[in-house]
Protein backbone atom coordinates (compact mmCIF):
# COMPACT_ATOMS: atom_id res chain seq x y z
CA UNK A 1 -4.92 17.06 22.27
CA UNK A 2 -4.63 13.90 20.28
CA UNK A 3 -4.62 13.23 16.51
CA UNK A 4 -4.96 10.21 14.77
CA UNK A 5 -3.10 10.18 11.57
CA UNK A 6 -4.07 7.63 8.77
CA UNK A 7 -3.11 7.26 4.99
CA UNK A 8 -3.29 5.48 2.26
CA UNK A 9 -6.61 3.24 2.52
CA UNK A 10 -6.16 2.57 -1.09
CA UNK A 11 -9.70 0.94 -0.87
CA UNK A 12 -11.20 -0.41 -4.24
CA UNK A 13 -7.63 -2.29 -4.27
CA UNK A 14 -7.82 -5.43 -6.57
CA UNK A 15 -5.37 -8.44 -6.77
CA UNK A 16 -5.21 -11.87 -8.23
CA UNK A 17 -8.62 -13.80 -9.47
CA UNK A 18 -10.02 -15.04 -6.18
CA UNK A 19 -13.65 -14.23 -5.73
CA UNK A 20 -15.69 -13.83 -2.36
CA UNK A 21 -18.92 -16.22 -2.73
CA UNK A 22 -20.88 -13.18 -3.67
CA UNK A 23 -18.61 -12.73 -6.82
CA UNK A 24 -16.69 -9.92 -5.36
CA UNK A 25 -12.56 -9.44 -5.91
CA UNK A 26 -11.67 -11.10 -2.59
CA UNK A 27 -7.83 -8.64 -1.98
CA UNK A 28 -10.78 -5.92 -2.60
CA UNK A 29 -12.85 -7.18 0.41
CA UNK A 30 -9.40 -8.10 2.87
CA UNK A 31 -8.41 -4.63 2.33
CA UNK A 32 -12.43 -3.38 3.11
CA UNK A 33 -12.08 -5.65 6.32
CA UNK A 34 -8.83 -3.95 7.30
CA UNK A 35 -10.10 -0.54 7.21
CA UNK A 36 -13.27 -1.89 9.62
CA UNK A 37 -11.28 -3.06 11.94
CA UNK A 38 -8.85 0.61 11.61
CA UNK A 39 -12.31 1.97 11.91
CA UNK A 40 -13.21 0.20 15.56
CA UNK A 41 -9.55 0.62 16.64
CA UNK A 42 -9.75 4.65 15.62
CA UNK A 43 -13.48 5.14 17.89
CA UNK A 44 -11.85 2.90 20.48
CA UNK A 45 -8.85 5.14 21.16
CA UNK A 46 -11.63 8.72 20.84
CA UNK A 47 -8.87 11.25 19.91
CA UNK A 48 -9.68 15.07 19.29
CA UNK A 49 -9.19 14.56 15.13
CA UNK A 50 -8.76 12.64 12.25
CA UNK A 51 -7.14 13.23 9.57
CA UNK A 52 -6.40 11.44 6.23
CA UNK A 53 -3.28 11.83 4.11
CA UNK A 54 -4.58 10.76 1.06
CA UNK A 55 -5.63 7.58 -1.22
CA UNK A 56 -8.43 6.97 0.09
CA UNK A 57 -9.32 5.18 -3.03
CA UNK A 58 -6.60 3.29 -5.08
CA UNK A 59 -8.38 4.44 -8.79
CA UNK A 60 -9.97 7.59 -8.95
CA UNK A 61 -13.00 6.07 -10.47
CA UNK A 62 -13.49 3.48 -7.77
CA UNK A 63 -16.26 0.61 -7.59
CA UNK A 64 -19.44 1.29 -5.94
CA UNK A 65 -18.61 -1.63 -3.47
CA UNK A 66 -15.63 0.66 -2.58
CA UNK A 67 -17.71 3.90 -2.48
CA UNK A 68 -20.41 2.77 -0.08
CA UNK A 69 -17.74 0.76 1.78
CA UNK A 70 -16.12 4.05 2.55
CA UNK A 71 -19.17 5.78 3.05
CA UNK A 72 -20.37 3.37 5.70
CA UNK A 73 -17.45 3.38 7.59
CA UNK A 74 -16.37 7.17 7.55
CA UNK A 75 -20.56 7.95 9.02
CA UNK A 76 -19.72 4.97 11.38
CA UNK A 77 -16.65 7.39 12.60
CA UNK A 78 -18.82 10.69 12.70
CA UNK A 79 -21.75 8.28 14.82
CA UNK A 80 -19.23 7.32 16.88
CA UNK A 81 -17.38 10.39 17.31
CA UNK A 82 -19.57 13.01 17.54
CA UNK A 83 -18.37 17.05 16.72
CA UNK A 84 -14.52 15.49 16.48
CA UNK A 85 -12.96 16.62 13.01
CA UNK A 86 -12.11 14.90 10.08
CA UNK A 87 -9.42 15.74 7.37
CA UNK A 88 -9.23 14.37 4.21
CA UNK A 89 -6.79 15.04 1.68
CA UNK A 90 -7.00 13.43 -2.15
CA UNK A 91 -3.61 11.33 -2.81
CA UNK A 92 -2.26 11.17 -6.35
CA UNK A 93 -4.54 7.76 -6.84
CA UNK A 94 -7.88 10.00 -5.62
CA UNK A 95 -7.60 12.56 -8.06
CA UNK A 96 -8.54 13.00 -11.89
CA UNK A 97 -6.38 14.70 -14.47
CA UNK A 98 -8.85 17.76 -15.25
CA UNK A 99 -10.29 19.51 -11.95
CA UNK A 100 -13.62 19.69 -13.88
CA UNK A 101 -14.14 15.82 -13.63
CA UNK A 102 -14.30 15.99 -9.87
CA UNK A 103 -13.06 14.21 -6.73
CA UNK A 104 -15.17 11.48 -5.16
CA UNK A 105 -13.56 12.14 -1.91
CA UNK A 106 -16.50 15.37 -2.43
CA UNK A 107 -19.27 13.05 -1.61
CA UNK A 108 -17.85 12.60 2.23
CA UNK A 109 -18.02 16.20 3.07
CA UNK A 110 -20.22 16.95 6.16
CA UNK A 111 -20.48 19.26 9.08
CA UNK A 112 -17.15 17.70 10.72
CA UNK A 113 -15.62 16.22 7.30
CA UNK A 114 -13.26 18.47 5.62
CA UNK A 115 -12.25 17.25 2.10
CA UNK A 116 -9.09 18.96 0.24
CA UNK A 117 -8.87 18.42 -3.22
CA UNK A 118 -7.37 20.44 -6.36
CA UNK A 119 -5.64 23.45 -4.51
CA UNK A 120 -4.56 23.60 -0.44
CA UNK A 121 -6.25 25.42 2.38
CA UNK A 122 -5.87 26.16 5.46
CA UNK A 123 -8.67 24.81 7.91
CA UNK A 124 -9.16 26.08 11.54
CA UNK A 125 -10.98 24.82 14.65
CA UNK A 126 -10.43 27.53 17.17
CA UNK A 127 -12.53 25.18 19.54
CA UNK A 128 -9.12 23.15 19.52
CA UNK A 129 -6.43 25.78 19.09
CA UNK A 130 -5.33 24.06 16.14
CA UNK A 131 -4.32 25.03 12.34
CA UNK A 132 -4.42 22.86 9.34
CA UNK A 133 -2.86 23.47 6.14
CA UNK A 134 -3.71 20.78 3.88
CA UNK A 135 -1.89 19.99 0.63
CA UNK A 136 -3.19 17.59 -1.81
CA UNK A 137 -1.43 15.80 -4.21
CA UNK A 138 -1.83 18.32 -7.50
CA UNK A 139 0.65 19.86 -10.38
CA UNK A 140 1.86 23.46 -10.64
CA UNK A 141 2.09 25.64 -7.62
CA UNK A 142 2.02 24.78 -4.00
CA UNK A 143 1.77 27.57 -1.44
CA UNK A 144 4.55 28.00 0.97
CA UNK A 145 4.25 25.55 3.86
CA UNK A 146 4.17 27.64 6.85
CA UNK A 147 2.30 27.44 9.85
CA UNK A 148 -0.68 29.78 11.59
CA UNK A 149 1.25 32.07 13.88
CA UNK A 150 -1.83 32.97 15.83
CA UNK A 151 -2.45 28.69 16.65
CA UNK A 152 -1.31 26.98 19.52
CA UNK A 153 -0.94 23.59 17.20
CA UNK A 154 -0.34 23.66 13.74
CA UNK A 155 -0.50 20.46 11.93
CA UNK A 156 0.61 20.09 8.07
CA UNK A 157 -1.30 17.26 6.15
CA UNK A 158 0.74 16.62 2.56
CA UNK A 159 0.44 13.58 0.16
CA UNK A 160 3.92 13.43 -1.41
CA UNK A 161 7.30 12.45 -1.32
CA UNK A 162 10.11 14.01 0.76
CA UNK A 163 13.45 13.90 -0.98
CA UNK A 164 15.95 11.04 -0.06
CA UNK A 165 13.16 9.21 2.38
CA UNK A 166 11.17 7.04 0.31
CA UNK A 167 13.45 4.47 -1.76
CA UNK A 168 14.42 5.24 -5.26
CA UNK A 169 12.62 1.51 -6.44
CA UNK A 170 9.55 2.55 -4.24
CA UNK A 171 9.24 5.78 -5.78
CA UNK A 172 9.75 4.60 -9.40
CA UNK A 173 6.98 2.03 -8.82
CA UNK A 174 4.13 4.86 -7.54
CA UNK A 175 5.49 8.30 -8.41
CA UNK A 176 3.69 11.86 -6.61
CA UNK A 177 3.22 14.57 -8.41
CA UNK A 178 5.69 16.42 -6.63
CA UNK A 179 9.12 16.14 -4.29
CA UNK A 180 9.25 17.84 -1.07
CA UNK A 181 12.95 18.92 0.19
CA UNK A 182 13.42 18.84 4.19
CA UNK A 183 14.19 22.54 3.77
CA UNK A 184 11.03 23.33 2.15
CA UNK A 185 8.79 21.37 4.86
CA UNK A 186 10.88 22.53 7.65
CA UNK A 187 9.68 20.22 10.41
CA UNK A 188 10.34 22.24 13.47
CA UNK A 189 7.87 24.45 12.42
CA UNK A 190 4.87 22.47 12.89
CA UNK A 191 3.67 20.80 15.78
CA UNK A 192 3.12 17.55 14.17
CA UNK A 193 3.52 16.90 10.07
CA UNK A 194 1.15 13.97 8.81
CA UNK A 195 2.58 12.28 5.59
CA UNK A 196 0.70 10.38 2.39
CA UNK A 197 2.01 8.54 -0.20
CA UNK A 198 5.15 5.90 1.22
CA UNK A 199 3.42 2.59 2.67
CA UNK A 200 6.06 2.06 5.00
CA UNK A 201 6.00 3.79 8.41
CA UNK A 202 8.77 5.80 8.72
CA UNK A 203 9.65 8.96 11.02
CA UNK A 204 11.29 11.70 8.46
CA UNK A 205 11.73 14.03 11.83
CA UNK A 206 10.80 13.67 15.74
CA UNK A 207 7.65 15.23 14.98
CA UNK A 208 7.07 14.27 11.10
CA UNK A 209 5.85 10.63 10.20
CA UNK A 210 4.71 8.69 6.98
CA UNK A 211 1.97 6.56 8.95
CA UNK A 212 2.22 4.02 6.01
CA UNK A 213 -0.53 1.92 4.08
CA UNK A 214 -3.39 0.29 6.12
CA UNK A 215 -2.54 -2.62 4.08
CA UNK A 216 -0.39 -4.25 1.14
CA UNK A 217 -2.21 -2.16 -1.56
CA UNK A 218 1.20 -1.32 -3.46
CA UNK A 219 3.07 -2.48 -6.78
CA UNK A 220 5.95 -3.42 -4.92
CA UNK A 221 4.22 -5.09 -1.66
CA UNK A 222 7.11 -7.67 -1.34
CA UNK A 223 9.73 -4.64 -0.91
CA UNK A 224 7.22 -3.63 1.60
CA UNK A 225 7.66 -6.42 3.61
CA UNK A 226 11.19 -6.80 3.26
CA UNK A 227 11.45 -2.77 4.62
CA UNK A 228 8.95 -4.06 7.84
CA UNK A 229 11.26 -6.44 8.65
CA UNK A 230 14.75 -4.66 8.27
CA UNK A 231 13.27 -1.76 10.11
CA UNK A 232 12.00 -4.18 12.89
CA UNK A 233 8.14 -2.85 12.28
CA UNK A 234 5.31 -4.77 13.18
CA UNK A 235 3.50 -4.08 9.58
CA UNK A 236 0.86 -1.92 8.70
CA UNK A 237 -1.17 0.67 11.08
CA UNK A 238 -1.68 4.76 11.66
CA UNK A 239 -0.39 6.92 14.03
CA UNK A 240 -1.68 8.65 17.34
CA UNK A 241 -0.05 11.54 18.25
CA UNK A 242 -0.45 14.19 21.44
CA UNK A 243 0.40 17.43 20.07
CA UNK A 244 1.07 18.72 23.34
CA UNK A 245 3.39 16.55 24.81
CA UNK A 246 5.22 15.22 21.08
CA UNK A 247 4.41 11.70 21.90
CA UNK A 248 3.89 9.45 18.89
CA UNK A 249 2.41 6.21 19.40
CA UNK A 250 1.86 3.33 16.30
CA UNK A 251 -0.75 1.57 16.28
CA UNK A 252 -0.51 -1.95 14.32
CA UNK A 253 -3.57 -3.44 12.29
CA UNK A 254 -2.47 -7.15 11.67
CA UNK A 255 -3.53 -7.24 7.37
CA UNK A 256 -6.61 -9.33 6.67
CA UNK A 257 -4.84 -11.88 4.82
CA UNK A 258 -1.14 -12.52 5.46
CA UNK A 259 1.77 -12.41 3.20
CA UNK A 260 4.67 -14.39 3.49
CA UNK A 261 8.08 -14.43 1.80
CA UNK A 262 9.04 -17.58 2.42
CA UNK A 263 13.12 -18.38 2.93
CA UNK A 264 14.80 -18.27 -0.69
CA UNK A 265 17.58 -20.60 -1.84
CA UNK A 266 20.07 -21.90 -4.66
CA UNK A 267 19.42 -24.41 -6.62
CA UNK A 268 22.65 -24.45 -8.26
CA UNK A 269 23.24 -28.08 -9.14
CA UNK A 270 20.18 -29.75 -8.16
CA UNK A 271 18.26 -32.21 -10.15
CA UNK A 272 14.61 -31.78 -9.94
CA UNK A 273 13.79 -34.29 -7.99
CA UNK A 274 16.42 -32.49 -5.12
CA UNK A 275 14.74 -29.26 -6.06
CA UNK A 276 11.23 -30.52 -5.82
CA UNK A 277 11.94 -31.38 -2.42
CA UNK A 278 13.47 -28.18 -1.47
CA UNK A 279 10.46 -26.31 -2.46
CA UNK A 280 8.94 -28.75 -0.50
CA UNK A 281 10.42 -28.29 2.39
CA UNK A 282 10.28 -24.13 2.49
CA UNK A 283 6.74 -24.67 2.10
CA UNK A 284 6.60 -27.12 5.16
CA UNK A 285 8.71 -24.61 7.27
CA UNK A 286 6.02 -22.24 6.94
CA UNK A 287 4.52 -21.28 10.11
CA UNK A 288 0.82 -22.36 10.37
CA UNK A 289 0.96 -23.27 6.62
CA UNK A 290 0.54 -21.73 3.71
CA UNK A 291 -3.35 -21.96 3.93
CA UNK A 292 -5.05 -19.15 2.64
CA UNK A 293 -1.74 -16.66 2.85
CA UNK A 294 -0.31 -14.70 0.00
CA UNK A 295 3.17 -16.66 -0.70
CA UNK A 296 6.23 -15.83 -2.37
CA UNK A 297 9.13 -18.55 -3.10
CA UNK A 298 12.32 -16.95 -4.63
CA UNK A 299 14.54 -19.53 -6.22
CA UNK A 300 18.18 -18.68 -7.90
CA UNK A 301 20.13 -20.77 -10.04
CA UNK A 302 17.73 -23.19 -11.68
CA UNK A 303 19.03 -24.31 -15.31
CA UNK A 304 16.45 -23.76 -17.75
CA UNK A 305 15.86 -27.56 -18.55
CA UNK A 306 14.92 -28.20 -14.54
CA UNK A 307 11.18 -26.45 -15.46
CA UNK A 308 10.05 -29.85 -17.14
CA UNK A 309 11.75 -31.88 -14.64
CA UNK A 310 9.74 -30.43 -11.74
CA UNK A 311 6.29 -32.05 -9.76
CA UNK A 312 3.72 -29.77 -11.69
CA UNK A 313 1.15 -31.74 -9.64
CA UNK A 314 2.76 -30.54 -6.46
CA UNK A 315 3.34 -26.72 -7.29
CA UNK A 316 -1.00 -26.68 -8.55
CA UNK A 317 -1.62 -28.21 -4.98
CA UNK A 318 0.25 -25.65 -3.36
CA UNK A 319 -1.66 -22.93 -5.44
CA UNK A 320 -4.26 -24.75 -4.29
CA UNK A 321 -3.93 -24.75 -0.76
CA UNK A 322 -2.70 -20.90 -0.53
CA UNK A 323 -4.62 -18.20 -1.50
CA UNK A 324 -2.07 -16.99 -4.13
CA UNK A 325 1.32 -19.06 -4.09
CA UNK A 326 3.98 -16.77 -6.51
CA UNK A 327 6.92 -19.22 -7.29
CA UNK A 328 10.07 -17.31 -9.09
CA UNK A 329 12.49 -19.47 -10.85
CA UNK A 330 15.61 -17.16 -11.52
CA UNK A 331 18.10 -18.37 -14.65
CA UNK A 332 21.41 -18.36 -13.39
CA UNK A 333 22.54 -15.59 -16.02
CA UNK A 334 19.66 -13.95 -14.25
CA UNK A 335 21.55 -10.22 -13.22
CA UNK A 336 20.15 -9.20 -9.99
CA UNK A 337 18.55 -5.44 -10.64
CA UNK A 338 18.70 -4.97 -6.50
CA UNK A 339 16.84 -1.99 -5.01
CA UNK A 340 16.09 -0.36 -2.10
CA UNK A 341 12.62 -1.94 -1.91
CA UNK A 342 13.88 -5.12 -1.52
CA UNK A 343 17.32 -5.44 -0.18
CA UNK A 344 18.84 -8.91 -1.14
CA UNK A 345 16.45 -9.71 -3.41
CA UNK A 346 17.00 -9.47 -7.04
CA UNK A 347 13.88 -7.89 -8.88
CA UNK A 348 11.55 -10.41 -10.26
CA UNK A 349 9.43 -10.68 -13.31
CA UNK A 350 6.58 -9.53 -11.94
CA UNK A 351 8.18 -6.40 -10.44
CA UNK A 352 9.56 -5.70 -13.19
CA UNK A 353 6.75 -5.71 -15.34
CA UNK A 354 4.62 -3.51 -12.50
CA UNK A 355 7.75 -0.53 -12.66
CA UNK A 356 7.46 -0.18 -16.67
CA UNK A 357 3.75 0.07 -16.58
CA UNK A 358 3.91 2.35 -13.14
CA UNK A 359 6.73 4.60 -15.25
CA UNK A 360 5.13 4.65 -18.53
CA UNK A 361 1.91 6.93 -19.47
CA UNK A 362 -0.52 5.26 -20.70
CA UNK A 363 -2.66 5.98 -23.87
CA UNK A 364 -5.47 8.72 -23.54
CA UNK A 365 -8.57 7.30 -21.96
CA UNK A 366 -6.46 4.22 -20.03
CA UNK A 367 -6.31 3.73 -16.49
CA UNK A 368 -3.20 2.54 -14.87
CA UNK A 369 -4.68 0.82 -12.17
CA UNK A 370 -7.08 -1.29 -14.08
CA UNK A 371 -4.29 -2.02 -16.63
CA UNK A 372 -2.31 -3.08 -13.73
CA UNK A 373 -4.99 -5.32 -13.40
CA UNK A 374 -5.50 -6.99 -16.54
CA UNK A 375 -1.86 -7.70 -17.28
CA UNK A 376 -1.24 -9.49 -14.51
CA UNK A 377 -4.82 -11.68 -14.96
CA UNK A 378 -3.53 -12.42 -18.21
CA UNK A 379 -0.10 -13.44 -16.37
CA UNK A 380 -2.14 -15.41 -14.07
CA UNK A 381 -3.96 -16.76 -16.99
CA UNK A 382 -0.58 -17.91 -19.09
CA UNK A 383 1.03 -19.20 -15.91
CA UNK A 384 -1.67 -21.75 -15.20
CA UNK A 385 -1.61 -22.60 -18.45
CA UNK A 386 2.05 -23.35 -19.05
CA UNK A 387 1.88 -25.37 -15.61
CA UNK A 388 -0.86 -27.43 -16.80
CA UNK A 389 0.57 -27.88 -20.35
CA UNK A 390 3.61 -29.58 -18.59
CA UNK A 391 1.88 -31.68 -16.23
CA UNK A 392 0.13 -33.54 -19.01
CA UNK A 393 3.13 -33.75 -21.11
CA UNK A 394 4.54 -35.24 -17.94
CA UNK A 395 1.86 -37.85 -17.42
């Protein structure tokens, strides 16, 4: 009896202001392509269920492009998987404030789709011997997680955050709407426990797994990838598991577009000539280039006159030639705010700005995720313009 466990598709995701020649957000169509290709890998492998742990969308009022995206590809899994069901559970990003707006995840329901929205139930298919309570991502009351004594499998599908496993700078960044305590989900319980909501994969018991993000959909994606590679994980992906012999098997979806975090450094007494070169070379050591790749370059220690002293022309042709190149010039006052997310990095700008907005409620009538949005466009918008600004003051 085998399971395949995804989570947080997060589709609808928008980043940065490159467009896809039919005038689509081109992060929004990567992260589309990614769950295709989740989608062929998922048919290919023909377990006995699906289920979802929630975000399916990443704004609860997602695009139509992301609707009939999502549409096409979960009929694409009932075509190809005839009578085998699927379990979808709304995520904190999937669901409204007031139950009477309504959850789009409604319009996927079907014969063999299940969708769990504003309050948990418990769904059985006798036909497999198998029990599952699913818990969506809502305020107030939850019930009490136990399983269906009269089930040979019982599976518990939960969007949330289990106490002391998802790291404090993650969580601040993208908070659920409630903490679960290992005593309160009681792992040994179940026969297998499918978590939502932390886009890093990561086993919280032998048996209990956060199968992580299909892709880099999150406000901290650079602690993401600095987790993947402390942990020795491959990147994103879901999770097939047998529920009757416990064996849990991860399943790695290479992202549509990669990002790379290329090797920081000090620039503690260089000139900017010495400086332009160093940036130069971290760029060059780039495997395969920077072409097209997302592309971070972390730099301590620059004095604040170096800025004007620096090739402008060479840092727009490296924006040029990547398809987002993120260059962070820390002062050397600059206090390292260090977090779990990101281990030897200090927090940047950027991040910064993305944890006030993710901690602060916004204004009646706002959504986060487009805000999100917009501030960092008009980032975008002031950064280009400062770098241009000094080029022609340079020539």
């Amino acid at each position: 009896m085998r399971l395949v466990h995804l989570s947080d598709l997060h589709l609808g995701y928008r980043q940065y202001q490159r467009l896809t020649p039919i005038g689509a957000n081109q992060r929004e169509a990567d992260v589309a392509q990614t769950f295709r290709r989740v989608v062929d890998r998922v048919i290919a492998i023909r377990p006995d269920m699906v289920v979802v742990a929630g975000d399916v969308f990443h704004s609860v009022r997602p695009a139509n492009p992301a609707i009939l995206h999502a549409f096409h590809q979960f009929n694409r899994l009932t075509d190809a998987l005839p009578g085998v069901p699927i379990v979808l559970v709304a995520g904190n990003h999937d669901l409204p404030r007031a139950s009477e707006t309504g959850c789009i995840l409604r319009l996927f329901e079907q014969e063999h789709v299940h969708v769990v929205d504003f309050e948990a139930r418990r769904l059985a298919f006798p036909d497999l011997g198998v029990s599952v309570l699913a818990v969506p991502d809502v305020p107030g009351g939850r019930p009490e997680l136990s399983p269906d004594p009269a089930a040979r499998h019982n599976v518990l599908l939960i969007h949330g955050e289990v106490a002391g496993i998802i790291p404090k700078r993650a969580a601040m960044t993208d908070r659920a709407t409630y903490e679960i305590t290992e005593d309160e989900l009681r792992a040994p319980q179940w026969t297998y426990v499918a978590l939502g909501h932390y886009h890093v994969h990561r086993a919280v018991a032998p048996n209990a797994y956060y199968s992580g993000a299909i892709d880099y959909t999150s406000a901290n994606t650079w602690g993401e990838l600095a987790e993947e590679r402390e942990a020795g994980l491959p990147g994103k992906g879901f999770i097939e598991f047998d529920l009757d012999t416990g064996t849990h098997t991860f399943h790695p979806i290479p992202p549509s577009r990669a990002l790379v975090e290329l090797d920081g450094f000090s620039a503690r007494g260089m000139t900017g000539g010495e400086l332009d070169v160093a940036i130069r070379t971290a760029v060059d050591a780039c495997p395969d280039g920077i072409e097209d790749k997302i592309v971070r370059l972390v730099v301590r220690d620059v004095a604040r006159h170096i800025n004007n002293d620096l090739d402008h022309q060479a840092l727009r042709e490296y924006k040029r030639r990547a398809f987002h190149f993120q260059l962070e010039l820390l002062r050397p006052d600059t206090r390292p705010l260090r977090g779990e997310g990101a281990p030897g990095h200090p927090q940047s700008l950027a991040d910064f700005v993305r944890e006030r907005l993710r901690s602060r409620q916004p204004a009646p009538g706002v959504d986060r995720e487009q805000l999100i949005v917009r501030v960092f466009e008009y980032l975008d918008q002031a950064t280009a313009a400062e770098l241009a600004a000094a080029g022609e003051a340079e020539g």
